[in-house]
PDB file of N, CA and C in Angstrom:
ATOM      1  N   UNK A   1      -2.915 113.315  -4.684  1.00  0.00           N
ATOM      2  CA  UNK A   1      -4.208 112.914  -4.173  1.00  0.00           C
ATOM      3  C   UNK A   1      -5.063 112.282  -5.270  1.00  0.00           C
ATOM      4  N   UNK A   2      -5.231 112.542  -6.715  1.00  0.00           N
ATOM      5  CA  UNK A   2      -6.199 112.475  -7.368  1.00  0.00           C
ATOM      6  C   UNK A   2      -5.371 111.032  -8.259  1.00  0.00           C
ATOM      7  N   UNK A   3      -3.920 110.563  -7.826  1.00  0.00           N
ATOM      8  CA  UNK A   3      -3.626 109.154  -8.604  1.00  0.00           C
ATOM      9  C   UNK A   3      -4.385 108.387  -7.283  1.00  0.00           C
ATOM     10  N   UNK A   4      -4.110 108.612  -5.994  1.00  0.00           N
ATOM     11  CA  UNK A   4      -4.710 107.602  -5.531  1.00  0.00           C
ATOM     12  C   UNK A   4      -6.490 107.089  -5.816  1.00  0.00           C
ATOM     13  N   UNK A   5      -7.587 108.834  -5.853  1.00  0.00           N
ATOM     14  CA  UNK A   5      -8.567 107.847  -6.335  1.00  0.00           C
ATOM     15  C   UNK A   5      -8.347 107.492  -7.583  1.00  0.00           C
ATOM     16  N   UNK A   6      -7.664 107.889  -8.576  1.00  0.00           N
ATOM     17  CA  UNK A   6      -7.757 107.146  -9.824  1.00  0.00           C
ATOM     18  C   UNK A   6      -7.056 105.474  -9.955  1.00  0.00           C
ATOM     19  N   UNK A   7      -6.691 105.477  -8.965  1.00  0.00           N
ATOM     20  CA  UNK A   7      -5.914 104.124  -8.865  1.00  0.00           C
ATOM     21  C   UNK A   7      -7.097 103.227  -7.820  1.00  0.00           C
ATOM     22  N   UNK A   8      -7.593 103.814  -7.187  1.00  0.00           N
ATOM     23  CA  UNK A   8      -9.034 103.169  -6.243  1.00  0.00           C
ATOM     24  C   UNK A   8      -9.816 102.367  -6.972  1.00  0.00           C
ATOM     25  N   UNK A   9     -10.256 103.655  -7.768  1.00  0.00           N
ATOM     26  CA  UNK A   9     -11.349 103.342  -9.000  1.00  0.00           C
ATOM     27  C   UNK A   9     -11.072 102.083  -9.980  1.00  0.00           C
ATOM     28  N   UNK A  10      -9.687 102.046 -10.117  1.00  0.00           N
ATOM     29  CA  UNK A  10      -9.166 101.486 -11.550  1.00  0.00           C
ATOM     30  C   UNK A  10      -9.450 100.301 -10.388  1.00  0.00           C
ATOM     31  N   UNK A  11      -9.005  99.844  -9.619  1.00  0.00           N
ATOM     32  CA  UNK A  11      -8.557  98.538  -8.939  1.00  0.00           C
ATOM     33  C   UNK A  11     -10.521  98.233  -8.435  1.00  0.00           C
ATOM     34  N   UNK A  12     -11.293  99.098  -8.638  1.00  0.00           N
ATOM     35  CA  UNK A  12     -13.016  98.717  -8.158  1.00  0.00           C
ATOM     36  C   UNK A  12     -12.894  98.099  -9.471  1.00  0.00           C
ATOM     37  N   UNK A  13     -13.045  99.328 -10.899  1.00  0.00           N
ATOM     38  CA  UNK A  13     -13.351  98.469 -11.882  1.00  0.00           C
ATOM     39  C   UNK A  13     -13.168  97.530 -12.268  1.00  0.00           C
ATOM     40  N   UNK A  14     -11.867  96.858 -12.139  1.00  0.00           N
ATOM     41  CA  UNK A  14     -10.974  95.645 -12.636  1.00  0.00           C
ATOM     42  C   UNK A  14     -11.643  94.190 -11.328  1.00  0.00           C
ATOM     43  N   UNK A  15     -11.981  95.145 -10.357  1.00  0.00           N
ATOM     44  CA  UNK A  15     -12.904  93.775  -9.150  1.00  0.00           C
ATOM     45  C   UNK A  15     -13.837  93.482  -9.861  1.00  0.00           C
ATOM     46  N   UNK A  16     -15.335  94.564 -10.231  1.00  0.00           N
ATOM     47  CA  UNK A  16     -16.203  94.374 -10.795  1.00  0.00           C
ATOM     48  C   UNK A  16     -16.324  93.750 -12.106  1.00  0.00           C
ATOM     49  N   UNK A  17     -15.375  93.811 -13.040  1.00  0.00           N
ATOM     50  CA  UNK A  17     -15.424  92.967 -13.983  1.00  0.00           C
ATOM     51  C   UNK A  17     -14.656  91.390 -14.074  1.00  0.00           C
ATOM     52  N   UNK A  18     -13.967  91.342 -12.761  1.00  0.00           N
ATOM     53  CA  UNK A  18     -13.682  89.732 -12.364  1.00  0.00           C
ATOM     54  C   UNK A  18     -14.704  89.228 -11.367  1.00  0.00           C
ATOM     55  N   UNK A  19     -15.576  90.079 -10.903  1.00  0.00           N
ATOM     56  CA  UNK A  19     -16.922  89.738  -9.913  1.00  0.00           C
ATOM     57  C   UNK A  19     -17.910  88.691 -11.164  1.00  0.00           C
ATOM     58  N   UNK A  20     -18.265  89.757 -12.309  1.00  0.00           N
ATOM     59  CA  UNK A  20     -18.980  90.080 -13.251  1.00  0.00           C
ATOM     60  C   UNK A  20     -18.721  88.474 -13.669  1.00  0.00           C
ATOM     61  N   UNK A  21     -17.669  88.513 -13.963  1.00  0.00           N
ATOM     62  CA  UNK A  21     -17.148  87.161 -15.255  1.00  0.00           C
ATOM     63  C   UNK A  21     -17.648  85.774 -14.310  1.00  0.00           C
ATOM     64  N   UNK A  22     -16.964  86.065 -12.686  1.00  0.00           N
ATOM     65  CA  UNK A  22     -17.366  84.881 -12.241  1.00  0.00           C
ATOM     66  C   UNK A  22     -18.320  84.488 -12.191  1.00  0.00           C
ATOM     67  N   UNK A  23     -20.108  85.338 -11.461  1.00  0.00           N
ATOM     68  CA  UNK A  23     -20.898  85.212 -11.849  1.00  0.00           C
ATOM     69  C   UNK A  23     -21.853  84.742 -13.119  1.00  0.00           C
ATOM     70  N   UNK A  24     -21.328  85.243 -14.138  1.00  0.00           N
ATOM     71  CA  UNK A  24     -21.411  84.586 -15.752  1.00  0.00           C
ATOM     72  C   UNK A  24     -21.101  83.379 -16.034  1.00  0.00           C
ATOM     73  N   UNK A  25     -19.784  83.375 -15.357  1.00  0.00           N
ATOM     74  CA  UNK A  25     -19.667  81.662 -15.427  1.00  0.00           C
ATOM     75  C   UNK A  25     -20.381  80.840 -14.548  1.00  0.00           C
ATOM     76  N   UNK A  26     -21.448  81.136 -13.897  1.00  0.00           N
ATOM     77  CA  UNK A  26     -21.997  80.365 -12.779  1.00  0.00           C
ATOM     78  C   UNK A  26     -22.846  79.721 -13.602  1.00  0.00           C
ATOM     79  N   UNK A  27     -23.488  80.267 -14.937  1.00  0.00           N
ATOM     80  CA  UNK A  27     -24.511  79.666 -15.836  1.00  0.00           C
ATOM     81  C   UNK A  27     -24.204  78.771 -16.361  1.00  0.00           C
ATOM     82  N   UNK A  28     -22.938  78.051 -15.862  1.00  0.00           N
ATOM     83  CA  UNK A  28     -22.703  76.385 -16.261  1.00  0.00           C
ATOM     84  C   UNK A  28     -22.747  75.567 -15.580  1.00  0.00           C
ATOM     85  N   UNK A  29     -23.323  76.096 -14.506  1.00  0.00           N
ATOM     86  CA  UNK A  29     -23.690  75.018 -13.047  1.00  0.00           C
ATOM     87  C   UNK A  29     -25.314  74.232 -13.795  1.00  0.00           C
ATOM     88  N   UNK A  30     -26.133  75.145 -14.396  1.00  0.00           N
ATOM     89  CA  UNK A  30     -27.184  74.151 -14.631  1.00  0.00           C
ATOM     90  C   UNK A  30     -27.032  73.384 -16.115  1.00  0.00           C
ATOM     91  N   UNK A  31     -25.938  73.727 -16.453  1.00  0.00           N
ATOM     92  CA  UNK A  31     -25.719  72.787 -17.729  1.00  0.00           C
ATOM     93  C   UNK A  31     -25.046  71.896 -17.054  1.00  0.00           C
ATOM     94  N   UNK A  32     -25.049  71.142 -15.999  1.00  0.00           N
ATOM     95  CA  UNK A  32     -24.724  70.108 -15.921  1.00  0.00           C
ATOM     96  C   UNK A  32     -23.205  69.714 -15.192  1.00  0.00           C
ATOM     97  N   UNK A  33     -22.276  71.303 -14.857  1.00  0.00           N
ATOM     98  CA  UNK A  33     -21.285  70.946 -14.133  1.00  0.00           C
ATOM     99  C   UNK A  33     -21.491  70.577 -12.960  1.00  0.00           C
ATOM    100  N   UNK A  34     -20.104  69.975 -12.158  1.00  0.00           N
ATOM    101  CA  UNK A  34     -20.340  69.917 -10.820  1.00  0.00           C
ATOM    102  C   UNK A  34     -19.595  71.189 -10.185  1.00  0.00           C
ATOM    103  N   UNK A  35     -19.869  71.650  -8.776  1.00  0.00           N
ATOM    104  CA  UNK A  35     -18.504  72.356  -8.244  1.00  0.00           C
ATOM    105  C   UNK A  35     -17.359  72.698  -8.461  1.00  0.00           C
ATOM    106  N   UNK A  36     -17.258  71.581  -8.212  1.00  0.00           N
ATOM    107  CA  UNK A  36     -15.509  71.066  -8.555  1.00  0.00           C
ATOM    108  C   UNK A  36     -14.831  71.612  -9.632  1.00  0.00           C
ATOM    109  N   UNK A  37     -16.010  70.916 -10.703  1.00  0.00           N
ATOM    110  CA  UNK A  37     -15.638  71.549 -12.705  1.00  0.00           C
ATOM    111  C   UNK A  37     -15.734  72.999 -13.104  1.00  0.00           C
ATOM    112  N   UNK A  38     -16.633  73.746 -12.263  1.00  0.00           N
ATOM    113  CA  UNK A  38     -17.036  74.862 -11.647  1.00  0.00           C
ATOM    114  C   UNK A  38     -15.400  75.602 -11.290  1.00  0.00           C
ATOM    115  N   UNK A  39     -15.204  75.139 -10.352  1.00  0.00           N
ATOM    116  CA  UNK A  39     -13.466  75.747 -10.066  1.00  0.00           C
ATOM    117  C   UNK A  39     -12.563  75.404 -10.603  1.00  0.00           C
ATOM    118  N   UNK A  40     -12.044  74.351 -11.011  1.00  0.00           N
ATOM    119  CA  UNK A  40     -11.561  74.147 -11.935  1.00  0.00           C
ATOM    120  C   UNK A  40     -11.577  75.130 -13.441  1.00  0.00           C
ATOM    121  N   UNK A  41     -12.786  75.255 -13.538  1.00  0.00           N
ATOM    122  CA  UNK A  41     -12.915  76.128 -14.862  1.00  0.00           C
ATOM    123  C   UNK A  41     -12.349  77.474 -14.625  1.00  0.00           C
ATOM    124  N   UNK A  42     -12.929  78.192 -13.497  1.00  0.00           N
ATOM    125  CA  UNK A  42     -12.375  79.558 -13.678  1.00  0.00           C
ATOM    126  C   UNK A  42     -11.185  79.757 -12.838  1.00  0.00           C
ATOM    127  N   UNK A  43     -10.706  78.773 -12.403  1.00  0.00           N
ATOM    128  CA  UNK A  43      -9.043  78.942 -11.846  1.00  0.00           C
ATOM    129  C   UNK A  43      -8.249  78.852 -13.592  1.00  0.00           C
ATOM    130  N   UNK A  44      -8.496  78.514 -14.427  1.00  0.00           N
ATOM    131  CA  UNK A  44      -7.833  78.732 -15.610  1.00  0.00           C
ATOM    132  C   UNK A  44      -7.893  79.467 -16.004  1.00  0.00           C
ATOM    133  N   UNK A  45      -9.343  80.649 -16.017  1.00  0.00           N
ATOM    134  CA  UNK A  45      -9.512  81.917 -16.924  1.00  0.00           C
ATOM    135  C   UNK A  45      -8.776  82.634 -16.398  1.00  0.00           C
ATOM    136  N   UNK A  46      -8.009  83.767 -16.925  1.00  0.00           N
ATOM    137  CA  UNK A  46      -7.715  84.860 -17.117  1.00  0.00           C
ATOM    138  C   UNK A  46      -8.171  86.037 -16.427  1.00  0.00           C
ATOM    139  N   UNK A  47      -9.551  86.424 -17.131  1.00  0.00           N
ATOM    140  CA  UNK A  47     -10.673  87.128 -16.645  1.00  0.00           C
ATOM    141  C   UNK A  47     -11.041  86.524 -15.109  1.00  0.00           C
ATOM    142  N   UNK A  48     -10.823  85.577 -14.362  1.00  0.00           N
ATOM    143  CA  UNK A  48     -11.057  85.545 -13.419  1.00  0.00           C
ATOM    144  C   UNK A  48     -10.271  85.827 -12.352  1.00  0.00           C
ATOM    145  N   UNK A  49      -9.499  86.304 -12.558  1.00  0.00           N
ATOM    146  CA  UNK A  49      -8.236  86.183 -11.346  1.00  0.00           C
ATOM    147  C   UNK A  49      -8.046  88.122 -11.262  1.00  0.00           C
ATOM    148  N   UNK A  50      -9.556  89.001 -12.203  1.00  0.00           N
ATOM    149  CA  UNK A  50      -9.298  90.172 -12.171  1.00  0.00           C
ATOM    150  C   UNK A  50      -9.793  90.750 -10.983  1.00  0.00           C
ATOM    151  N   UNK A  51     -10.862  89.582 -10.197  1.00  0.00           N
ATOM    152  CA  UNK A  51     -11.410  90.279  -8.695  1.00  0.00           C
ATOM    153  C   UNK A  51     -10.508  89.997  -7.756  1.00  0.00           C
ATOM    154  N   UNK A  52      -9.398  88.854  -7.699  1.00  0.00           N
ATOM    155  CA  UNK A  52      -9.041  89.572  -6.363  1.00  0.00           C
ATOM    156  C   UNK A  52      -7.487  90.366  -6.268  1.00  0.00           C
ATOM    157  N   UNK A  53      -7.097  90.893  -8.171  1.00  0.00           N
ATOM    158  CA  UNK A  53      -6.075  91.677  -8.282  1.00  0.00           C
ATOM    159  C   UNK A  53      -6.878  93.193  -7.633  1.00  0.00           C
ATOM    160  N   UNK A  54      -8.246  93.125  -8.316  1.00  0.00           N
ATOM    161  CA  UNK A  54      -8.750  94.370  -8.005  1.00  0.00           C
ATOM    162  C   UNK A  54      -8.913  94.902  -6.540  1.00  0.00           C
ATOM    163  N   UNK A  55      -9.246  94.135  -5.982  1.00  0.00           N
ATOM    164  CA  UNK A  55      -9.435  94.220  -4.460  1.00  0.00           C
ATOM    165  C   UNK A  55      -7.782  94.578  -4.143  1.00  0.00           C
ATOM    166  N   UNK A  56      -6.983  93.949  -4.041  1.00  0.00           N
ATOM    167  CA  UNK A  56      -5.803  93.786  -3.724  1.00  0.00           C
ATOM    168  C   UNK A  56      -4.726  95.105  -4.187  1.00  0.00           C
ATOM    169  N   UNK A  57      -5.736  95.938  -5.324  1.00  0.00           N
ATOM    170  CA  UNK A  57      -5.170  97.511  -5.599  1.00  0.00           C
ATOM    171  C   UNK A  57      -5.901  98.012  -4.523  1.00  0.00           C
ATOM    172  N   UNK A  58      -7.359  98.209  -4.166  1.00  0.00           N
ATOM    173  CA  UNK A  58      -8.003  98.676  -3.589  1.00  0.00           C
ATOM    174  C   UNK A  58      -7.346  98.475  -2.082  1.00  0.00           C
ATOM    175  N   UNK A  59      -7.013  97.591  -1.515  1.00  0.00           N
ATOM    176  CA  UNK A  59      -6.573  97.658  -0.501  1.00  0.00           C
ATOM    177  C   UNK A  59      -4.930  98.240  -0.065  1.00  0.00           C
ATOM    178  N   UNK A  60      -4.340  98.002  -1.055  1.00  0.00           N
ATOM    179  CA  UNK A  60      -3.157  98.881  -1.044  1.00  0.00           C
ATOM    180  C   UNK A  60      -2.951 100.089  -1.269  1.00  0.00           C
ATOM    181  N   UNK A  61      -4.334 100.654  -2.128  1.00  0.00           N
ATOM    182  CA  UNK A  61      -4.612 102.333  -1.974  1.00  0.00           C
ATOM    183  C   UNK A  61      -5.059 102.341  -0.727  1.00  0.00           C
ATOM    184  N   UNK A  62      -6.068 102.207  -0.182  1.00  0.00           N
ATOM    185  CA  UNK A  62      -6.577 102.471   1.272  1.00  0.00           C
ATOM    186  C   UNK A  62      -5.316 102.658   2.540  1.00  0.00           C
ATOM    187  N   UNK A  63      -4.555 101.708   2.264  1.00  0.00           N
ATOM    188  CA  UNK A  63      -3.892 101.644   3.305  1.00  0.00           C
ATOM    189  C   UNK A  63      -2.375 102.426   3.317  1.00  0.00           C
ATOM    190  N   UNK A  64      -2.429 102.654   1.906  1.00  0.00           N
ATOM    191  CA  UNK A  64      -1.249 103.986   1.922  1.00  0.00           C
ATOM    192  C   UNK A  64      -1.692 105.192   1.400  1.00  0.00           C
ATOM    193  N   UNK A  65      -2.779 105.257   1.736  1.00  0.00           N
ATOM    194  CA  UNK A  65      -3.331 106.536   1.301  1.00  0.00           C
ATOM    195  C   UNK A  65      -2.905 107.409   2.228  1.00  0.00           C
ATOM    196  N   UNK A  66      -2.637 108.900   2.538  1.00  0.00           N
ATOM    197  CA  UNK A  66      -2.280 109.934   3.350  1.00  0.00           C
ATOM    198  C   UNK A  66      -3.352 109.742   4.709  1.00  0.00           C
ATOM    199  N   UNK A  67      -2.727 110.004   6.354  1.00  0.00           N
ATOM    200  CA  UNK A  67      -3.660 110.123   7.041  1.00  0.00           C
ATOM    201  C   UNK A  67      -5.050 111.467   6.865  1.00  0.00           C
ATOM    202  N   UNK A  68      -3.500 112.717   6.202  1.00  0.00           N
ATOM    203  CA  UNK A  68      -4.686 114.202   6.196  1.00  0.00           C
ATOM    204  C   UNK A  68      -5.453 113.771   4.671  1.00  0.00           C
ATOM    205  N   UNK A  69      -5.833 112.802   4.013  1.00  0.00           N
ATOM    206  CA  UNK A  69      -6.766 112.917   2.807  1.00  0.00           C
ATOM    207  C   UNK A  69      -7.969 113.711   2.962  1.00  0.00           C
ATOM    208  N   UNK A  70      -8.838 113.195   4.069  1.00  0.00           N
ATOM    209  CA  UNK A  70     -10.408 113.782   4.344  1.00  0.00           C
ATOM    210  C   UNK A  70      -9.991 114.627   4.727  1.00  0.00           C
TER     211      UNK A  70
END
């Protein structure tokens, strides 16, 4: 019981800090990027591709989690 929330958690944190990064990178929209350069940019980072691994733990705990948990 207690790997799945620890595996919940781990897969929130790892969303929130690829949430985090994308947002951060949004502060190059008024320096002058467009959209486009905008996605482009963080389809290359690293750090960005950690929100939707995170989600993607999170949803695979949820959904094999035990029916008797609660």
């Amino acid at each position: 019981m207690m790997v799945y929330i620890f595996l919940f958690l781990t897969g929130f944190g790892i969303a929130v800090s690829g949430g985090v990064t994308i947002i951060a990178y949004m502060n190059f929209l008024p320096a002058g990027l467009s959209w486009m350069e905008y996605f482009t940019f963080i389809a290359n980072r690293i750090e960005c591709y950690f929100l939707p691994i995170g989600i993607l733990i999170m949803v695979f705990v949820i959904y094999r989690m035990p029916k008797n948990f609660f």
